[in-house]
Protein backbone atom coordinates (compact mmCIF):
# COMPACT_ATOMS: atom_id res chain seq x y z
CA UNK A 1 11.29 12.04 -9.06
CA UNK A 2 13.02 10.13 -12.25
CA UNK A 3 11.80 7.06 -13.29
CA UNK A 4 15.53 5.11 -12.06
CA UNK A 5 14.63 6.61 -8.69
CA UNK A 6 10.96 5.58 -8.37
CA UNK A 7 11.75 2.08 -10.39
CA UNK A 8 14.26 1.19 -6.99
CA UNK A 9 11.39 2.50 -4.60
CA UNK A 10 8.63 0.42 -6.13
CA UNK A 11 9.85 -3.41 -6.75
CA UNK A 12 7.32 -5.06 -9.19
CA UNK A 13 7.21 -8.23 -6.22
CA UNK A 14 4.16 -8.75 -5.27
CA UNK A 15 5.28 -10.90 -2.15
CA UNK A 16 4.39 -10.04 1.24
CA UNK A 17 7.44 -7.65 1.86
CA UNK A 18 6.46 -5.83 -1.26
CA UNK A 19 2.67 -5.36 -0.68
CA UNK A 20 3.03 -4.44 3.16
CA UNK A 21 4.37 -1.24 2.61
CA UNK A 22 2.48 -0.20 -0.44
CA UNK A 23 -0.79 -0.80 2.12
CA UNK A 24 0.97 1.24 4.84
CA UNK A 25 2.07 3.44 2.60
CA UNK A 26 -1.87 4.15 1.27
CA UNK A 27 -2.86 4.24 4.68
CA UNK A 28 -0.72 6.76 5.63
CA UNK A 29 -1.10 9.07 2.82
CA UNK A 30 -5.12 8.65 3.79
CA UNK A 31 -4.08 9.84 7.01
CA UNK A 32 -6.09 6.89 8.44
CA UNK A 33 -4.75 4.75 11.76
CA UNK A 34 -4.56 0.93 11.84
CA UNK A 35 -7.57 0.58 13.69
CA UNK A 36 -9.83 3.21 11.46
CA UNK A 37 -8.14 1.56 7.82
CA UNK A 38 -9.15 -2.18 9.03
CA UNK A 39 -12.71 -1.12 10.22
CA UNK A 40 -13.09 0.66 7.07
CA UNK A 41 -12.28 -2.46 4.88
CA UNK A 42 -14.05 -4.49 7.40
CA UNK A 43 -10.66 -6.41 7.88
CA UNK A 44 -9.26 -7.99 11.51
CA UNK A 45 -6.77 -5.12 12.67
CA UNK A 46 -4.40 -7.51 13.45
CA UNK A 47 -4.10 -9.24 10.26
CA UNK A 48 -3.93 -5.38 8.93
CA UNK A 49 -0.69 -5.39 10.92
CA UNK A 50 0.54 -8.32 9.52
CA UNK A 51 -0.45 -7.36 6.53
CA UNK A 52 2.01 -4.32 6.85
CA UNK A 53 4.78 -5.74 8.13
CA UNK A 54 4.94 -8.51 5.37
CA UNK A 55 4.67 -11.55 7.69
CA UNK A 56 1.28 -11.78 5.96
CA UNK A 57 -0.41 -11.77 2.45
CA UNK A 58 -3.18 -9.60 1.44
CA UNK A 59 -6.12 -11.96 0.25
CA UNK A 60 -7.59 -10.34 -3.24
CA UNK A 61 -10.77 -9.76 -1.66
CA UNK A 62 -8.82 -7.11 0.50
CA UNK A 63 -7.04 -5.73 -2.13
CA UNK A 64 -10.50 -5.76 -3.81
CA UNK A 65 -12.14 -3.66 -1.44
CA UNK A 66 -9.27 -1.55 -0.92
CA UNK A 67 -9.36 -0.66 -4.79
CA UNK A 68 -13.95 0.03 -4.38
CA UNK A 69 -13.23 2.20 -1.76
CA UNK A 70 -9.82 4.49 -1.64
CA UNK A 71 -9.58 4.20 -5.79
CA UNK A 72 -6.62 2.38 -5.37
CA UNK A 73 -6.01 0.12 -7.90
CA UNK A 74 -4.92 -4.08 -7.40
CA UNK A 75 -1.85 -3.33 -10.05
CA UNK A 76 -0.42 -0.81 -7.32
CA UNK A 77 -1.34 -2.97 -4.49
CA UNK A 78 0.32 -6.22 -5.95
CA UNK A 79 2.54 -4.76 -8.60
CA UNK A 80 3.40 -1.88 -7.25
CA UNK A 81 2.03 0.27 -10.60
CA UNK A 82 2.21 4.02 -9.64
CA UNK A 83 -0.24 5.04 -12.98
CA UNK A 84 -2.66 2.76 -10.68
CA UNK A 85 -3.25 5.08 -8.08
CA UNK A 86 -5.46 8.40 -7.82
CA UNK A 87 -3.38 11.25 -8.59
CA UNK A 88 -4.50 12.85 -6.03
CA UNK A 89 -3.07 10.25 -3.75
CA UNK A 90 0.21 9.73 -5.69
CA UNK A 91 2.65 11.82 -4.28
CA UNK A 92 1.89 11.19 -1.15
CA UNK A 93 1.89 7.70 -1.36
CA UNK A 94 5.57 7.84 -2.85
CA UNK A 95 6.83 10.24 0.08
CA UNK A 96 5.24 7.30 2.44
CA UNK A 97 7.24 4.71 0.35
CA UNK A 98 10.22 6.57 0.50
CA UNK A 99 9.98 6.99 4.63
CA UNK A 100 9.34 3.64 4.83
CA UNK A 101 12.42 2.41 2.57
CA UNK A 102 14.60 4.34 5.19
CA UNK A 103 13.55 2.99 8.43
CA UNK A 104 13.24 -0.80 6.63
């Protein structure tokens, strides 16, 4: 993907409506549900949802935990940083971000 391309997937925001979908999109690239992410992270399912659908913000002590345990990093999560995410987990995160841009 070019960098014009990935710079209009991945807005620098880190409001609600930006970090929502950068969550979803690491949850679905872990191939995790809702209900198996939250437990994970110890984190009310419903504020998970929330969370995702940008009505919400994620507190840093989410984002926090989210970064000890998947290896994601905060500058992804609230800046939307692609360098700041496993490699690994990278390309699938952008194909989730890219899904989700179409249906939003």
């Amino acid at each position: 993907m070019t960098n014009k391309l990935l710079n209009a997937l991945i807005s620098r925001e880190s409001t609600p409506a930006k970090v929502g979908p950068r969550i979803e999109a690491v949850r679905e690239a872990l191939g995790m549900t809702k209900a198996d992410f939250a437990d994970s992270l110890e984190y009310d399912r419903s504020s998970l949802t929330k969370v995702e659908k940008g009505t919400m913000g994620l507190d840093i002590a989410v984002g926090e935990r989210i970064s000890a345990i998947y290896g994601v990093g905060l500058d992804f999560i609230y800046r939307g940083d692609l360098s700041d995410l496993p490699s690994d987990l990278r390309p699938n995160v952008v194909q989730e971000l890219a899904r989700l841009r179409k249906t939003l």
